[in-house]
C-alpha atoms as a PDB file:
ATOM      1  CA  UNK A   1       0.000   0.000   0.000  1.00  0.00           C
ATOM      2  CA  UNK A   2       1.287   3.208  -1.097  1.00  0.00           C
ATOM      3  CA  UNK A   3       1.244   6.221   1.382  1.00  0.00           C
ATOM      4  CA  UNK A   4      -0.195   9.429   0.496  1.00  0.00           C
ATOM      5  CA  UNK A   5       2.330  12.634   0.840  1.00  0.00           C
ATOM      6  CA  UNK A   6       0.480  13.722   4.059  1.00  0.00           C
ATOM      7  CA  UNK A   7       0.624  10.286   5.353  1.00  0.00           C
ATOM      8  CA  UNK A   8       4.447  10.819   4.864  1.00  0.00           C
ATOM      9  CA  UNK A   9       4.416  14.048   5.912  1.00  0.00           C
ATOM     10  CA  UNK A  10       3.031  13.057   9.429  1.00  0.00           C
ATOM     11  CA  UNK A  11       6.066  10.346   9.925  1.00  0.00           C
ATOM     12  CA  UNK A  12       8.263  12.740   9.256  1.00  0.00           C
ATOM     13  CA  UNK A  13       7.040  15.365  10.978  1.00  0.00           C
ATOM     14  CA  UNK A  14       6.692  12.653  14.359  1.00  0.00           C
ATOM     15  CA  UNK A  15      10.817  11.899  13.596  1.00  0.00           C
ATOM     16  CA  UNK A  16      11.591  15.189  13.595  1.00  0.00           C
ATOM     17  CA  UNK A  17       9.279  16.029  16.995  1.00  0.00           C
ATOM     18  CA  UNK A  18      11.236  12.622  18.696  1.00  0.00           C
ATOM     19  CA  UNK A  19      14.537  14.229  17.486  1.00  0.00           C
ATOM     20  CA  UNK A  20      14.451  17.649  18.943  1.00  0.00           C
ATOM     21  CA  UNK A  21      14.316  18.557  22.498  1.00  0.00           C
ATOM     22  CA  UNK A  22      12.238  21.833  21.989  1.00  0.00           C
ATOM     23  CA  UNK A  23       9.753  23.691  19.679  1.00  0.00           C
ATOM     24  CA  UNK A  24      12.166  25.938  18.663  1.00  0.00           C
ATOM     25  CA  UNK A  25      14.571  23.082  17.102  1.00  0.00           C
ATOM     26  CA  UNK A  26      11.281  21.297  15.752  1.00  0.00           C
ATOM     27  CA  UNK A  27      10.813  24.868  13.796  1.00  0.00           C
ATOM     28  CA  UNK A  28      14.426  24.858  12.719  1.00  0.00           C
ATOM     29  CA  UNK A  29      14.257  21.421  11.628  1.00  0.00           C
ATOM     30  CA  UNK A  30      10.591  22.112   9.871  1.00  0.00           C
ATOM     31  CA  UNK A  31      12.361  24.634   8.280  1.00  0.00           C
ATOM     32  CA  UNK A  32      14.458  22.306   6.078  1.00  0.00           C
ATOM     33  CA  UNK A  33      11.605  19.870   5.284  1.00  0.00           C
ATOM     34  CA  UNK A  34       9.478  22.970   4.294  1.00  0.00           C
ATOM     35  CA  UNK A  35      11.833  23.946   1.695  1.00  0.00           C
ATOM     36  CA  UNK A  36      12.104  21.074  -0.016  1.00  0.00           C
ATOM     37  CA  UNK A  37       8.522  20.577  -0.260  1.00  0.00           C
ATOM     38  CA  UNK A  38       7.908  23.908  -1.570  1.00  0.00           C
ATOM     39  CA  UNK A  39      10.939  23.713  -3.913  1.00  0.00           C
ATOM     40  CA  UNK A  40       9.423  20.559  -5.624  1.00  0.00           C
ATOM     41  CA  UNK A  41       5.874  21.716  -5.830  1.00  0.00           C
ATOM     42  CA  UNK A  42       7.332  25.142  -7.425  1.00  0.00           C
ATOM     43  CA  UNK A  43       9.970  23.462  -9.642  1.00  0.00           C
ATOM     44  CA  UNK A  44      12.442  25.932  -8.257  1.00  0.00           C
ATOM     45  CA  UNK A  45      14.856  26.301  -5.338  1.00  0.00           C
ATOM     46  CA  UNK A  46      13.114  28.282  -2.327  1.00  0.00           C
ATOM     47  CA  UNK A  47      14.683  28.580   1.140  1.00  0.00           C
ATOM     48  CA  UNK A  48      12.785  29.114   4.392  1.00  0.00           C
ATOM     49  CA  UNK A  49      12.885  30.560   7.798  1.00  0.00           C
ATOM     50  CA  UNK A  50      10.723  30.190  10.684  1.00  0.00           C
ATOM     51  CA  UNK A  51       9.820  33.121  13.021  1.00  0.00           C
ATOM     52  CA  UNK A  52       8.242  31.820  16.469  1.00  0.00           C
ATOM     53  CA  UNK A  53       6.373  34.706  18.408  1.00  0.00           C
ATOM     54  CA  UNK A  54       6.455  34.383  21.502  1.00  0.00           C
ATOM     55  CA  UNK A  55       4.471  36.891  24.690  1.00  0.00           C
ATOM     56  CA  UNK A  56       4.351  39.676  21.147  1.00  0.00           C
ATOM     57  CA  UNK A  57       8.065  39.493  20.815  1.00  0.00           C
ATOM     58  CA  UNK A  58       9.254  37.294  17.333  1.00  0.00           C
ATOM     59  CA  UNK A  59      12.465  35.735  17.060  1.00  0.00           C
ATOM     60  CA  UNK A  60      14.285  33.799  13.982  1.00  0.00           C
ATOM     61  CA  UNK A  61      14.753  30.549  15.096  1.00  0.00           C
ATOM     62  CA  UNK A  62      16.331  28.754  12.530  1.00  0.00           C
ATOM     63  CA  UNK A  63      16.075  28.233   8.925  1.00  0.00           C
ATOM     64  CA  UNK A  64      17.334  25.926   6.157  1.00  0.00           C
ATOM     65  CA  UNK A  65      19.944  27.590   5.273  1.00  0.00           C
ATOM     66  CA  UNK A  66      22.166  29.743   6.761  1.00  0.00           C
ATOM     67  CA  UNK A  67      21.434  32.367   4.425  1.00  0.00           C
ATOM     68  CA  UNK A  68      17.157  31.787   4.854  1.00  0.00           C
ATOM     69  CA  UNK A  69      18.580  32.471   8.903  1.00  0.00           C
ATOM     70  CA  UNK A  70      20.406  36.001   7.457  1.00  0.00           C
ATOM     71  CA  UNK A  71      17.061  36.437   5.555  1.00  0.00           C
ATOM     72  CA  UNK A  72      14.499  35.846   7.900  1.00  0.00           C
ATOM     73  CA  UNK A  73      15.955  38.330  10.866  1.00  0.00           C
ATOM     74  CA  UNK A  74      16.087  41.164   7.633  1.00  0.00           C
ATOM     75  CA  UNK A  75      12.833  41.373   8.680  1.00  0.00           C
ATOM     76  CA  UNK A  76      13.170  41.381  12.284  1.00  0.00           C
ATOM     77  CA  UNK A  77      15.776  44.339  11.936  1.00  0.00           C
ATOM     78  CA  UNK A  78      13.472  46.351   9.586  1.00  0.00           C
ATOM     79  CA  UNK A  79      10.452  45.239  12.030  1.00  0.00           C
ATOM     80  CA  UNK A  80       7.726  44.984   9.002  1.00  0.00           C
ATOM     81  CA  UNK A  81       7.512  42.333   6.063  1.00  0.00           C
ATOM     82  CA  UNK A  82       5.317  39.398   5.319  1.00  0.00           C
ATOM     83  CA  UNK A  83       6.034  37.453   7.372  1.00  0.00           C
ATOM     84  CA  UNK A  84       5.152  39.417  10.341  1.00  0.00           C
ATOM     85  CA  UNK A  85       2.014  40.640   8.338  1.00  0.00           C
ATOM     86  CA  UNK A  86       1.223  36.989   7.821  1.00  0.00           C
ATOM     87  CA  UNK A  87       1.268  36.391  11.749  1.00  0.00           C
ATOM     88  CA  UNK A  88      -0.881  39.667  12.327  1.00  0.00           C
ATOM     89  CA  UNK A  89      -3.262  38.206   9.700  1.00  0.00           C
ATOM     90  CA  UNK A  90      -3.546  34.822  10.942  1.00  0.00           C
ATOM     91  CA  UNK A  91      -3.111  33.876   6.925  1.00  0.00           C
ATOM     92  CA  UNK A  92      -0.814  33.501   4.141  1.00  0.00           C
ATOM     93  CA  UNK A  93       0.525  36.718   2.680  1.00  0.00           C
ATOM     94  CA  UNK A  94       2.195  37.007  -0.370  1.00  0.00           C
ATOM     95  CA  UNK A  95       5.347  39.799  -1.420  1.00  0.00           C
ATOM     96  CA  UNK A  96       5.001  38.598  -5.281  1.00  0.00           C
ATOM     97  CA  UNK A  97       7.621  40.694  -6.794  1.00  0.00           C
ATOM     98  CA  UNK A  98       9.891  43.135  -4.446  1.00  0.00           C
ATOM     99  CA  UNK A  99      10.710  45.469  -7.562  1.00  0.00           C
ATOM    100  CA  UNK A 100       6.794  46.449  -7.906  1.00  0.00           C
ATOM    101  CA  UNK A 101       5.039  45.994  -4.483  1.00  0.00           C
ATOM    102  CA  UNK A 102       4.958  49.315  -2.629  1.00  0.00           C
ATOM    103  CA  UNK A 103       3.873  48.088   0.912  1.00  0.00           C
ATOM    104  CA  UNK A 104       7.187  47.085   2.625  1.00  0.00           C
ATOM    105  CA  UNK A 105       9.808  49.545   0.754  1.00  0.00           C
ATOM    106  CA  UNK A 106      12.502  49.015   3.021  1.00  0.00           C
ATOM    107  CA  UNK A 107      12.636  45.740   3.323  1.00  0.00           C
ATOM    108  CA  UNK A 108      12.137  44.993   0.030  1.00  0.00           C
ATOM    109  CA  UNK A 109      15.497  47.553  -1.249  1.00  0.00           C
ATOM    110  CA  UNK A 110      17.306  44.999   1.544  1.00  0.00           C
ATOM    111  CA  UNK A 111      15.693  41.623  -0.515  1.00  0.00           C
ATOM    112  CA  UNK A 112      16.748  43.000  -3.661  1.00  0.00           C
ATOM    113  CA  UNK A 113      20.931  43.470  -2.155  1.00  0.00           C
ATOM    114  CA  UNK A 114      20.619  39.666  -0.941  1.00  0.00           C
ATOM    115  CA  UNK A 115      19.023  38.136  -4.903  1.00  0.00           C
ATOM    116  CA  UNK A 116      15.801  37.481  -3.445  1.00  0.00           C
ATOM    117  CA  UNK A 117      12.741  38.731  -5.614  1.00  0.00           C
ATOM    118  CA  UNK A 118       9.447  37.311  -4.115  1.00  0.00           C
ATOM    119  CA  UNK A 119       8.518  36.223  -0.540  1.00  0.00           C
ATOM    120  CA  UNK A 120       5.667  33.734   1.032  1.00  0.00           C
ATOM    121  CA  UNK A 121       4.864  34.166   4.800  1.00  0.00           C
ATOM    122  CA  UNK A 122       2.505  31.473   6.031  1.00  0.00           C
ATOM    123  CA  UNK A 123       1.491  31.382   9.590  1.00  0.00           C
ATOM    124  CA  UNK A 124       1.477  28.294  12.090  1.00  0.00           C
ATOM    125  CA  UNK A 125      -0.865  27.668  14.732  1.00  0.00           C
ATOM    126  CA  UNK A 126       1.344  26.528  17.922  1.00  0.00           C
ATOM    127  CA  UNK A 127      -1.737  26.898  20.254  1.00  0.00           C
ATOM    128  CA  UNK A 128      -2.226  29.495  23.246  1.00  0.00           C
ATOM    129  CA  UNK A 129       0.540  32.544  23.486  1.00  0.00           C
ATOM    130  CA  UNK A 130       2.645  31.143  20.892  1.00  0.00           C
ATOM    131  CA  UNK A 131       2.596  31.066  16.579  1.00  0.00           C
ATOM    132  CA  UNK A 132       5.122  31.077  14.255  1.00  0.00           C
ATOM    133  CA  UNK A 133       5.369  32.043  10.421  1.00  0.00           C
ATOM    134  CA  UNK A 134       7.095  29.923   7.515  1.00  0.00           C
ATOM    135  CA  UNK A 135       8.828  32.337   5.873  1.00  0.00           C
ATOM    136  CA  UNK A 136       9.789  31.152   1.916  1.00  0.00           C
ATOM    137  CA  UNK A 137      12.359  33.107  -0.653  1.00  0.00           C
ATOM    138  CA  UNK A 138      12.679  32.686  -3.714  1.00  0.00           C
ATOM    139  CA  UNK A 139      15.309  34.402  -6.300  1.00  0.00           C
ATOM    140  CA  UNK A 140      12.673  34.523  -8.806  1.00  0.00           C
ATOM    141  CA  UNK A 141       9.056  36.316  -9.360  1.00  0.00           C
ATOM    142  CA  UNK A 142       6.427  34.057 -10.255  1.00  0.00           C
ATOM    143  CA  UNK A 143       7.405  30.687  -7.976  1.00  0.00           C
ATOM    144  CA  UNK A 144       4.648  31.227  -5.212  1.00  0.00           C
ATOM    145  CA  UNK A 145       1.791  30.044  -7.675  1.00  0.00           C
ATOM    146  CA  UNK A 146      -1.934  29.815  -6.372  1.00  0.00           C
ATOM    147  CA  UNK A 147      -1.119  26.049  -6.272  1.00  0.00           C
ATOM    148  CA  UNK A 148       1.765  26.847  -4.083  1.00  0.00           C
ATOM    149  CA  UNK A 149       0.382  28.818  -1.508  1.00  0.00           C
ATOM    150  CA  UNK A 150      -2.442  26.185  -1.219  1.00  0.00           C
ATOM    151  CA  UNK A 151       0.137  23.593  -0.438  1.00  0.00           C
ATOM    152  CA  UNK A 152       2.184  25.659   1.473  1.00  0.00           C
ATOM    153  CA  UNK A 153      -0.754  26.340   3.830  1.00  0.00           C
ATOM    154  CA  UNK A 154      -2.017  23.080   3.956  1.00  0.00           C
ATOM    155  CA  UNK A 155       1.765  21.700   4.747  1.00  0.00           C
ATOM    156  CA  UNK A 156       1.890  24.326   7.702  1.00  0.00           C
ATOM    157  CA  UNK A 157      -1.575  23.406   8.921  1.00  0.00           C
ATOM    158  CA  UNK A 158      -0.031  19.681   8.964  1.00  0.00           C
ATOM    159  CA  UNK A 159       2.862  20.736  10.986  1.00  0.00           C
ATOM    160  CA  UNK A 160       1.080  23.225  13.205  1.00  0.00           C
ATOM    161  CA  UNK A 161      -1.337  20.289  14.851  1.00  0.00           C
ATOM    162  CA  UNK A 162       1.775  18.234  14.808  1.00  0.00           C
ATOM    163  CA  UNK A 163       3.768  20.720  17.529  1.00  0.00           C
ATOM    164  CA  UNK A 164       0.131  21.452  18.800  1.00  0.00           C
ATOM    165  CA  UNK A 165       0.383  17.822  19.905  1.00  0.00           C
ATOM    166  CA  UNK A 166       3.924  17.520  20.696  1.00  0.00           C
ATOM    167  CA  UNK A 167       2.892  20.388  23.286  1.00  0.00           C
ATOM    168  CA  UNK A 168       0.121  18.316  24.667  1.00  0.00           C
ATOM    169  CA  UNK A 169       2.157  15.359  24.998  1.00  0.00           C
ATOM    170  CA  UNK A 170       4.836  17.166  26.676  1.00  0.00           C
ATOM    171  CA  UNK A 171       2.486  19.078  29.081  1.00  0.00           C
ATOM    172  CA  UNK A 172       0.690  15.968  30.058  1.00  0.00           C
ATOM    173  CA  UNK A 173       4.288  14.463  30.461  1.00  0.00           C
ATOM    174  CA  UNK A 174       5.806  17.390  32.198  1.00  0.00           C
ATOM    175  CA  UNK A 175       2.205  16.881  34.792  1.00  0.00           C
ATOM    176  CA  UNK A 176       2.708  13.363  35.086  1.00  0.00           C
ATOM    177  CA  UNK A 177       6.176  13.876  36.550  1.00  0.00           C
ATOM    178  CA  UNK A 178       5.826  16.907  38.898  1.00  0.00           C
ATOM    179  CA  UNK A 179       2.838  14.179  40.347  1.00  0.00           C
ATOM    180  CA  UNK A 180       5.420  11.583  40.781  1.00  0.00           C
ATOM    181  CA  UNK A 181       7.827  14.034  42.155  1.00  0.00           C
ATOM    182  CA  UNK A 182       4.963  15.257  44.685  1.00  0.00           C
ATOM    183  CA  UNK A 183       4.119  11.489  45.846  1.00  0.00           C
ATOM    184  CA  UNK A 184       7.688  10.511  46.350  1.00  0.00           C
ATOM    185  CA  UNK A 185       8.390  13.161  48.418  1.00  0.00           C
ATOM    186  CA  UNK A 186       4.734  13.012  50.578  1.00  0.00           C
ATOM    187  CA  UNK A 187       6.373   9.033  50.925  1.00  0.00           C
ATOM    188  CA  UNK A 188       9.570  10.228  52.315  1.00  0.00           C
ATOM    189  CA  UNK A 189       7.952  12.405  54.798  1.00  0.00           C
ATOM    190  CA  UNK A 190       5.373  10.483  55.958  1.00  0.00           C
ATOM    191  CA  UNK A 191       7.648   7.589  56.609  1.00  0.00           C
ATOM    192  CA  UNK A 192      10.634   9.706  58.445  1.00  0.00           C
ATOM    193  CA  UNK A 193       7.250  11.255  60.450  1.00  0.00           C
ATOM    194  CA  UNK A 194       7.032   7.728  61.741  1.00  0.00           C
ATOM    195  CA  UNK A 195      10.957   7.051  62.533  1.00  0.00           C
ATOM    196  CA  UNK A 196      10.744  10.427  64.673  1.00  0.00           C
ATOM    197  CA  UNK A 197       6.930   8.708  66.108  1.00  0.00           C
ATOM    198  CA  UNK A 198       8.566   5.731  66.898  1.00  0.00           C
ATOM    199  CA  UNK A 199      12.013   7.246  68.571  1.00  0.00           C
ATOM    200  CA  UNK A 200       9.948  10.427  70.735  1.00  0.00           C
ATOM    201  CA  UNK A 201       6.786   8.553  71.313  1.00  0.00           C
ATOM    202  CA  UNK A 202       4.536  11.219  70.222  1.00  0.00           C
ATOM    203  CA  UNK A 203       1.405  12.184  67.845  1.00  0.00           C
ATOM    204  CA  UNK A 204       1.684  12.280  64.058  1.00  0.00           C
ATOM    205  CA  UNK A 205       1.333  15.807  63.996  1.00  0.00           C
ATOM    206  CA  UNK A 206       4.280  16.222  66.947  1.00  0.00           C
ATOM    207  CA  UNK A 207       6.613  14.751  64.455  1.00  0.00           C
ATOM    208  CA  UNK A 208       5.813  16.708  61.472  1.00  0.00           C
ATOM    209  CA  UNK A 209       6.251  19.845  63.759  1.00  0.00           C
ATOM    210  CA  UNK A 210       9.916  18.506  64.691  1.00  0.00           C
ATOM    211  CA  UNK A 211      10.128  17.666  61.297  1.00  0.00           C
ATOM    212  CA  UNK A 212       9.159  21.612  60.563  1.00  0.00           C
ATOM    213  CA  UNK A 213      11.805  22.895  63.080  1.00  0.00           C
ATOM    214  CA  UNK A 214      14.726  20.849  61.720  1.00  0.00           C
ATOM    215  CA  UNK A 215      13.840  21.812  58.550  1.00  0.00           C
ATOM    216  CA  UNK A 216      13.887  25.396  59.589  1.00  0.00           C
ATOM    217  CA  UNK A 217      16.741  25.063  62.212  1.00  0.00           C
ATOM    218  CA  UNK A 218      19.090  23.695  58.927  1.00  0.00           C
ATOM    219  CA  UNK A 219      18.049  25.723  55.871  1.00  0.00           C
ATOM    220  CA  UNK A 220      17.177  22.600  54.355  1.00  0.00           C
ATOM    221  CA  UNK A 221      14.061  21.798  52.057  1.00  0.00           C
ATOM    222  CA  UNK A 222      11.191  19.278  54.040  1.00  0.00           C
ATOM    223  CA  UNK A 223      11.634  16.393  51.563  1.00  0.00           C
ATOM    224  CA  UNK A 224      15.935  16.493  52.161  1.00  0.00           C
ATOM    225  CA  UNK A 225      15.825  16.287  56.087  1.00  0.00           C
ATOM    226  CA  UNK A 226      12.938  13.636  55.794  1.00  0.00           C
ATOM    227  CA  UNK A 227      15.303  11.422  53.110  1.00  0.00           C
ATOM    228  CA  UNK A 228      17.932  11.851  55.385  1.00  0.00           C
ATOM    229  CA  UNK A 229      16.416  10.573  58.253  1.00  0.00           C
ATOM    230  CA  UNK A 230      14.732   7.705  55.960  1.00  0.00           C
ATOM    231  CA  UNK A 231      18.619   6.786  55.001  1.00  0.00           C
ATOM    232  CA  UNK A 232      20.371   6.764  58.601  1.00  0.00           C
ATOM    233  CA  UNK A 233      17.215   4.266  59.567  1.00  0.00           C
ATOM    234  CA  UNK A 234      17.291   2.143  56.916  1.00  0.00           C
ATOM    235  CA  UNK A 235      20.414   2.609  54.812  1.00  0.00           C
ATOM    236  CA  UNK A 236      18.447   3.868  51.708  1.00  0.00           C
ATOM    237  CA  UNK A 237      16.195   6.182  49.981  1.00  0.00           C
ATOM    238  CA  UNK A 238      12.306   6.101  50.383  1.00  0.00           C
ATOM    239  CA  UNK A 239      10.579   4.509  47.532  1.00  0.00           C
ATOM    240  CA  UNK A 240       6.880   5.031  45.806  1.00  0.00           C
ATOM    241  CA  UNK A 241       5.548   2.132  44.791  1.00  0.00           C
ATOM    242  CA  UNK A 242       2.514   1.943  43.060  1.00  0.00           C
ATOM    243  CA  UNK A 243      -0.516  -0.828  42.260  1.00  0.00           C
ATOM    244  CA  UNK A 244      -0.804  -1.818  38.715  1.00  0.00           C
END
């Protein structure tokens, strides 16, 4: 059975997200699989940079090239463009020919020094209070084609649910582990609480306050004195365990 190109897409897309330790490098890495897509579906070479906006500031954050990186923070340095349009807009936004377009003069006088003739910014959903922008370049007018954009937005709506669920899987991961964190050190505590029951003869909540006190007394976090008296006892750390 063959795969359709989205099908591939998505594997390649979940390689990349296993690969990279952060959304950032996912965009950098996107970056390079973007181009190549684009180039093939336009017949000519187009490089790409990735803007991620983060709390209203935007940042380059890789490309896939080192000149689509020089590109792409043109832009940032002039502070207006398509690509930041395209994140204002919430859609694709198109600088077909930089000799003729009057919007971004500036910018454009800088594309024109660097080769570069016509620009594609499409926007990526990353979900709440971030985005980020595909930012394509091509040496030529007439490459970003209706066809073109079509695919190019499709491709980013692709990878956009792809980090949008990288996110959720890291969140829920990132949850899970601050819970684990929380039980093993309630374990710790509740079983040096004991030790200090069993050595002072007194109430549950008479230990935790000496517990408190050394705590205090020391400078030392809760869960540290109570592993510490866990380890003199019984010669190692407290464990969780859990029912399966």
């Amino acid at each position: 059975m063959t795969n359709s190109p989205e099908h591939e897409l998505l594997i390649e897309l979940q390689d990349l997200i296993i690969g990279t330790g952060s959304v950032a490098d996912f965009l950098g890495g996107l970056s390079i699989i973007a181009a190549a897509a684009l180039s093939r579906s336009a017949g000519a070479t187009v490089e790409c940079g990735v803007t991620l906006k983060r709390a209203r500031k935007t940042t380059t954050v890789g490309g896939s090239t080192e000149r689509a990186v020089h590109l792409d923070r043109i832009e940032q340095a002039v502070g207006d463009g398509p690509c930041i349009a395209a994140l204002k807009a919430a859609t694709p936004v198109l600088l077909a020919d930089v000799r003729t377009d009057p919007r971004w003069p500036t910018y454009q006088e800088r594309l024109i020094e660097e080769g570069i003739h016509s620009v594609l910014g499409v926007p990526l959903e990353l979900g709440e209070n971030a985005a980020a922008v595909l930012n394509f370049f091509a040496p030529a007018t007439g490459v970003f084609t209706e066809e073109t954009i079509s695919e190019a937005a499709s491709f980013a709506d692709v990878a956009g649910s792809a980090v949008r669920l990288a996110v959720r899987v890291g969140t829920a991961e990132s949850a899970a582990d601050d819970l684990s964190a929380a039980m093993m050190s309630r374990t710790a505590i509740n079983i040096a609480c004991g030790i200090i029951m069993a050595q002072n003869r007194c109430s549950q909540t008479e230990a935790m306050s000496i517990l408190m006190k050394v705590s205090s007394h020391r400078n030392q976090k809760l869960r540290d004195v109570a592993d510490e008296i866990v380890r003199k006892v019984s010669g190692e750390e407290a464990s969780t365990y859990f029912d399966m």
